[in-house]
N, C-alpha and C. Protein backbone atom coordinates (compact mmCIF):
# COMPACT_ATOMS: atom_id res chain seq x y z
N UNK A 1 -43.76 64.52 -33.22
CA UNK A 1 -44.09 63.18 -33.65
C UNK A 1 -45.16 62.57 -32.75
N UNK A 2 -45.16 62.82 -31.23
CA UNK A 2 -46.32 62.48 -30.52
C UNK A 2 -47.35 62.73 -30.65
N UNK A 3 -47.35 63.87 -31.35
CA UNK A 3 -48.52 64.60 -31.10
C UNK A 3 -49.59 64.01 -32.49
N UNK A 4 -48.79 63.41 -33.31
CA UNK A 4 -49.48 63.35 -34.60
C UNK A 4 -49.55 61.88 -35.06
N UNK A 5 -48.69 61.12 -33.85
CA UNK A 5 -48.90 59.52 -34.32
C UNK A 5 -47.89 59.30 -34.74
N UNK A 6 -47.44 59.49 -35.92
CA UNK A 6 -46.33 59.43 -36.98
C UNK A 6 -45.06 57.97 -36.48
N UNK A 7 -44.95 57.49 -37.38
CA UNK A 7 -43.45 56.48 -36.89
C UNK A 7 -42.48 57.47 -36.84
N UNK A 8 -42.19 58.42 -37.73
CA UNK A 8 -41.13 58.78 -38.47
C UNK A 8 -41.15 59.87 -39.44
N UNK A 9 -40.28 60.71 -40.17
CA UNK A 9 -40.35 61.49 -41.14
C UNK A 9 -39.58 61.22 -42.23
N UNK A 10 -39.91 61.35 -43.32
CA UNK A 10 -39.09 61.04 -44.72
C UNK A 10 -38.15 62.23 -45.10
N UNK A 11 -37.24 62.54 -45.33
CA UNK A 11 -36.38 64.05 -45.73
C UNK A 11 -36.08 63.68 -47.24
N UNK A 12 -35.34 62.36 -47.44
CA UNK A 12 -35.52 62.64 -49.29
C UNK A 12 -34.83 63.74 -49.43
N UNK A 13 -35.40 64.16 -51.02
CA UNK A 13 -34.92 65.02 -51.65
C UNK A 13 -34.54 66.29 -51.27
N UNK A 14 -35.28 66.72 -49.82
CA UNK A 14 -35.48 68.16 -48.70
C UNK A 14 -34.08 67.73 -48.49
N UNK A 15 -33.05 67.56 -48.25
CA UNK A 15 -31.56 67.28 -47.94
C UNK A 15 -30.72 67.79 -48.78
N UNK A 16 -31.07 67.12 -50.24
CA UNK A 16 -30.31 67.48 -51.29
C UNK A 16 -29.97 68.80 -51.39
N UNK A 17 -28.53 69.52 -51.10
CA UNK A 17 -28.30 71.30 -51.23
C UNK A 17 -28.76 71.43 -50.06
N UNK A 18 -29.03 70.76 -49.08
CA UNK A 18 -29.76 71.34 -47.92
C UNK A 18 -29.23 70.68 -46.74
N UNK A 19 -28.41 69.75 -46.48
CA UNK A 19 -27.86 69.07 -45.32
C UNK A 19 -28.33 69.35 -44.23
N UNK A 20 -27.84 70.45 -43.60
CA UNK A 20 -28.05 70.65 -42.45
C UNK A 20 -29.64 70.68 -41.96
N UNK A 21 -30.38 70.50 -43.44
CA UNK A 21 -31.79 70.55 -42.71
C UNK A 21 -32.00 69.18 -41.28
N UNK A 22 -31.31 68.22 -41.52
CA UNK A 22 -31.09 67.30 -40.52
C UNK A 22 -30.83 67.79 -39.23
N UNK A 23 -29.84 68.83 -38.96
CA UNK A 23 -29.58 68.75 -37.84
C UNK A 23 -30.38 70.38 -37.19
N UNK A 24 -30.90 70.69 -38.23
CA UNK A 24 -32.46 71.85 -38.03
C UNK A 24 -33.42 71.13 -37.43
N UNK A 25 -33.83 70.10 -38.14
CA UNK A 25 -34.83 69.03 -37.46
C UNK A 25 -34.42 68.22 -36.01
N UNK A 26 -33.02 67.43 -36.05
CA UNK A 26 -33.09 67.26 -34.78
C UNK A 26 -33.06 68.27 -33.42
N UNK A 27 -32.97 69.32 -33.28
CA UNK A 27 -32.57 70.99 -32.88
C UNK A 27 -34.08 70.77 -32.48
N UNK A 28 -35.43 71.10 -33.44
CA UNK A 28 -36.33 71.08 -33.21
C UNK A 28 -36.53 70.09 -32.30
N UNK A 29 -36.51 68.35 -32.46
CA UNK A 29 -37.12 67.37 -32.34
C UNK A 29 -36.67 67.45 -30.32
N UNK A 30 -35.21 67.48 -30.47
CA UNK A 30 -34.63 67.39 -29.37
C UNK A 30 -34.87 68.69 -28.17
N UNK A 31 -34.68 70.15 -28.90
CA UNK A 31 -34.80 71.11 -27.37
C UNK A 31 -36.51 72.06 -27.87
N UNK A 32 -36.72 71.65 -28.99
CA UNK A 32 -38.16 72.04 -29.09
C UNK A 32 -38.57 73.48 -29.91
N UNK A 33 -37.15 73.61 -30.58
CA UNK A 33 -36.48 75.32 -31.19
C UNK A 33 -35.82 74.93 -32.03
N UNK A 34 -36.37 75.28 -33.09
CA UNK A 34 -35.71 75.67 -34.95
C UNK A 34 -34.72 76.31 -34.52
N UNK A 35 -33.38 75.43 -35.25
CA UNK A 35 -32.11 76.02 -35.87
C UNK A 35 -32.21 77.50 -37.08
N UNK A 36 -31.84 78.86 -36.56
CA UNK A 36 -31.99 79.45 -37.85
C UNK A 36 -31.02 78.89 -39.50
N UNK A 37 -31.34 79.26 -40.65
CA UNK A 37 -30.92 78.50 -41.68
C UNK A 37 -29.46 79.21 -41.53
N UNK A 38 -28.48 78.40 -42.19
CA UNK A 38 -26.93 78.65 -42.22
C UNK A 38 -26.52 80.28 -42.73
N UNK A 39 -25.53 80.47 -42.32
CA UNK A 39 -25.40 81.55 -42.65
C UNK A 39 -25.31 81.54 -44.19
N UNK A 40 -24.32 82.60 -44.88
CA UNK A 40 -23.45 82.17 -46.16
C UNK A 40 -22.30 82.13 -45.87
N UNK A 41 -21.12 82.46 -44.62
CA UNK A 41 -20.33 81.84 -44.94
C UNK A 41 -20.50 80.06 -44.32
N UNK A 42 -21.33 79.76 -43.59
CA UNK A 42 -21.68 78.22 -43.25
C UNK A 42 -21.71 77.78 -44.33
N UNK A 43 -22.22 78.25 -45.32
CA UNK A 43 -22.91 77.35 -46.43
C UNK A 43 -21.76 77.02 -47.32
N UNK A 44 -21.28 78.24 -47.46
CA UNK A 44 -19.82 78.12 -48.22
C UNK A 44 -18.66 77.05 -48.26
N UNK A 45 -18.50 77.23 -46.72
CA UNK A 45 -17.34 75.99 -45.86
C UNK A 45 -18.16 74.75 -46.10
N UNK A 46 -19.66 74.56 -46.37
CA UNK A 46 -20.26 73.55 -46.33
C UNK A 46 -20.17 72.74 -48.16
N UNK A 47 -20.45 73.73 -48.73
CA UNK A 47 -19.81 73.59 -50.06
C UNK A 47 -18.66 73.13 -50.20
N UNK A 48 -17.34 73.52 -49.79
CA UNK A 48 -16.24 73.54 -50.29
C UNK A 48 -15.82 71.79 -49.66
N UNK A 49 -16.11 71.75 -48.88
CA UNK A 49 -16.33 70.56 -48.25
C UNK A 49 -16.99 69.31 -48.79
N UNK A 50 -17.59 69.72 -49.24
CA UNK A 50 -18.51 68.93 -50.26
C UNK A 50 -17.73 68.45 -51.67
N UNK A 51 -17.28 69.60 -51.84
CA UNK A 51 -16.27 69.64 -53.29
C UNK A 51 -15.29 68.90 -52.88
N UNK A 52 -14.19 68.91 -52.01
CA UNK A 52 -13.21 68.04 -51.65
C UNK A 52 -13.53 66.59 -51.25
N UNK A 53 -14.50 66.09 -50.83
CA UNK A 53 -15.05 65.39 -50.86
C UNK A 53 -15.62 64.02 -51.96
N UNK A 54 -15.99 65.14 -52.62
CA UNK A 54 -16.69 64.43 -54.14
C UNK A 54 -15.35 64.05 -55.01
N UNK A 55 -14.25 65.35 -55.05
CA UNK A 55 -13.25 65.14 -55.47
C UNK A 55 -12.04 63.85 -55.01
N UNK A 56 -12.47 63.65 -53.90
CA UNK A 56 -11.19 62.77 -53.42
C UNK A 56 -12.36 61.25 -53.81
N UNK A 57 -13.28 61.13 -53.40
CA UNK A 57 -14.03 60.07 -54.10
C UNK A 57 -14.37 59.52 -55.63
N UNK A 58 -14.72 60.73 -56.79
CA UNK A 58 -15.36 60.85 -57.74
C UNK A 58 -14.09 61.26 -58.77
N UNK A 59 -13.02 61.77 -58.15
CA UNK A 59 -12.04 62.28 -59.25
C UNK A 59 -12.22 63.95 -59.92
N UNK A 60 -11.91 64.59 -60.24
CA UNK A 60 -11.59 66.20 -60.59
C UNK A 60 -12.64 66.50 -61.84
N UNK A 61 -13.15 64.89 -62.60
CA UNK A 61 -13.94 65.48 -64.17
C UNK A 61 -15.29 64.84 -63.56
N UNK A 62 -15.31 63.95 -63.07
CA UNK A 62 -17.08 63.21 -62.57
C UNK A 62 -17.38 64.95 -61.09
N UNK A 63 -16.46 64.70 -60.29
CA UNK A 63 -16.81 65.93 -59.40
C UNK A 63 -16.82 67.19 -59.75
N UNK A 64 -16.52 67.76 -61.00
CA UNK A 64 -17.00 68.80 -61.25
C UNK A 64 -18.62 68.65 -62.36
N UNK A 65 -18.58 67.69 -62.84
CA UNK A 65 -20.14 67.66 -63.46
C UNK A 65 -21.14 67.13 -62.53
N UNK A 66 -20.89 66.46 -61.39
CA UNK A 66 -22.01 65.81 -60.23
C UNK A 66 -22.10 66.95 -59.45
N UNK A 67 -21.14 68.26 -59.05
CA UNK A 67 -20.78 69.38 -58.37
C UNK A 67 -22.13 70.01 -58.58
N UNK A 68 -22.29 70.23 -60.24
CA UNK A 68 -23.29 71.52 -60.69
C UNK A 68 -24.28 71.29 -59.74
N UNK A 69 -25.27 69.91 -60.04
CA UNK A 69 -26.49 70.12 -59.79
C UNK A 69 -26.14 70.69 -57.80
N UNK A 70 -25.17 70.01 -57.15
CA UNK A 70 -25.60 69.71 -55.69
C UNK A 70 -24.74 71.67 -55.71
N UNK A 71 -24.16 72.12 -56.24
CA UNK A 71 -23.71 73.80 -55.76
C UNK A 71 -24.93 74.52 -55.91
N UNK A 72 -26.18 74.36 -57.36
CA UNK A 72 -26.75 74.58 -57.20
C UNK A 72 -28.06 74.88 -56.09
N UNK A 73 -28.06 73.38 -55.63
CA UNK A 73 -28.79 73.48 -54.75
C UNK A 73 -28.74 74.41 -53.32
N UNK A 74 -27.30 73.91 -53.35
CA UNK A 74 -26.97 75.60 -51.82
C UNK A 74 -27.21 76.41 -52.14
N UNK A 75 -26.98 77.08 -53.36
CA UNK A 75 -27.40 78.54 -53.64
C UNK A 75 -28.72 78.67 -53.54
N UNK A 76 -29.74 78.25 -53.35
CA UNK A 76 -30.96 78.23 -53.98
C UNK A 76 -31.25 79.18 -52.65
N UNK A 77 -32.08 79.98 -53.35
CA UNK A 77 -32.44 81.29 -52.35
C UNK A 77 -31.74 82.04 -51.87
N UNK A 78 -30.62 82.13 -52.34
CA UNK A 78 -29.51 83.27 -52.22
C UNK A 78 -29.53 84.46 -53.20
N UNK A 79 -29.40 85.90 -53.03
CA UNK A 79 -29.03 86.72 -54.16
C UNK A 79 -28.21 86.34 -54.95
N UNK A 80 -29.02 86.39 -56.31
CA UNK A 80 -27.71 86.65 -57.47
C UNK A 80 -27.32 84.85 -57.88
N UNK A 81 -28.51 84.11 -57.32
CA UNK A 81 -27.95 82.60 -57.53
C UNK A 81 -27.88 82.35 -58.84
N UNK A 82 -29.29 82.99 -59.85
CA UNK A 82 -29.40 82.50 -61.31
C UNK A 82 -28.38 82.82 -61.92
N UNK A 83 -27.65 83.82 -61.82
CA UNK A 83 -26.57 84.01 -62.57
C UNK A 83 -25.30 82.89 -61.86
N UNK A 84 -24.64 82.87 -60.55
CA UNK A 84 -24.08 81.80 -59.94
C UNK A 84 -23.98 80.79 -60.44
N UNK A 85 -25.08 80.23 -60.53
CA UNK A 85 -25.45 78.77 -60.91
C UNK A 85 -25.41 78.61 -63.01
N UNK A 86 -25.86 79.56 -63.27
CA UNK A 86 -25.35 79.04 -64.75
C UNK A 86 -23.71 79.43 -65.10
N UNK A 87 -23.38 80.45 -64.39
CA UNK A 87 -21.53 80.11 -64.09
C UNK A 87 -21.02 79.33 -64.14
N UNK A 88 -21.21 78.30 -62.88
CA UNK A 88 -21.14 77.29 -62.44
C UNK A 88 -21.24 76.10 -63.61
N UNK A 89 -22.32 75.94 -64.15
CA UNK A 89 -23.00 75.05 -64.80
C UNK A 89 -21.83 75.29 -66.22
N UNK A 90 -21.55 76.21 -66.62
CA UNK A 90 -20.79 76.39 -67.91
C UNK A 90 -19.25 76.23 -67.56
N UNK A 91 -19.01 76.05 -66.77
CA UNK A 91 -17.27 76.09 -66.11
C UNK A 91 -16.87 74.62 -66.44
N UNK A 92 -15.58 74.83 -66.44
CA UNK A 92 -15.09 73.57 -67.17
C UNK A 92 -13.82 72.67 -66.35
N UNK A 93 -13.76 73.97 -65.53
CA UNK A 93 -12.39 73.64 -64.61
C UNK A 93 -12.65 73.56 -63.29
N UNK A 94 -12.71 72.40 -62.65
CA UNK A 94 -12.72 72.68 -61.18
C UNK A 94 -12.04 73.48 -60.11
N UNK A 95 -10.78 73.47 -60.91
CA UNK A 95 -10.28 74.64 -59.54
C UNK A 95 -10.91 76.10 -59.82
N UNK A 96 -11.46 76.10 -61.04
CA UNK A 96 -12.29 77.67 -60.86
C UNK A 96 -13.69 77.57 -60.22
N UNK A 97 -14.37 76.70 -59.97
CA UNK A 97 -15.50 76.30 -59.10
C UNK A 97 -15.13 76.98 -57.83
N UNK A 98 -13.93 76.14 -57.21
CA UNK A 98 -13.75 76.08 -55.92
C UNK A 98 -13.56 77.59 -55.89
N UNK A 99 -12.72 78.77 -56.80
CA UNK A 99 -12.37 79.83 -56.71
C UNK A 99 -14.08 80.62 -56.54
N UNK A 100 -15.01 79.94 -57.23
CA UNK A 100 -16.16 80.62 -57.11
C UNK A 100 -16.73 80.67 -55.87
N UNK A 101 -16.77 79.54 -55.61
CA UNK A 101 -17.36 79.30 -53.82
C UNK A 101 -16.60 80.58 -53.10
N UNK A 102 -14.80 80.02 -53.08
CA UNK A 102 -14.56 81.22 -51.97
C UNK A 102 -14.65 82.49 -52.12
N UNK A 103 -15.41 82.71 -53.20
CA UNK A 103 -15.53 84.36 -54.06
C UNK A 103 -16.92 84.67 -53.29
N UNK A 104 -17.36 83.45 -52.33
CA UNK A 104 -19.30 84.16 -52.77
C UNK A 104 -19.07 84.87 -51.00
């Protein structure tokens, strides 16, 4: 940020499916060294977490249709996501979601 002037950085939509990019950036900002990206099982526990979450807030039928887009987004750049994600997207039952996550 010194180096370039800057007040600040915008993350936005770079978050969405992507959380931890926050604490990638502070990693950088603070010891001067990129966080490598999450593992898959990080991402997983990070998911499922997410799901319980949405669920205890949003209820079992809004958190499994607000679920799709944000499961999607974790997968994104993973093997085998396109198929994952329209799984996902066609499922009707949340506790088979959650069975998907701990399947990946």
């Amino acid at each position: 940020l010194l180096s370039t002037g800057v007040d600040g950085i915008s993350l936005g939509r770079g978050v969405q499916g992507n959380p931890f990019l926050i604490r990638r950036i502070r990693s950088l900002l603070e010891k001067g060294m990129q966080e490598p990206p999450l593992s898959l099982p990080e991402r997983k526990e990070m998911m499922l977490r997410h799901l319980r979450l949405m669920e205890q807030i949003k209820g079992e039928h809004l958190a499994l249709l607000e679920m799709r887009k944000h499961l999607s987004w974790y997968m994104e750049g993973l093997p085998d996501a396109a198929r994952w994600r329209k799984e996902v997207n066609q499922e009707q039952d949340l506790r088979a979601v959650y069975r998907m996550v701990q399947s990946l």
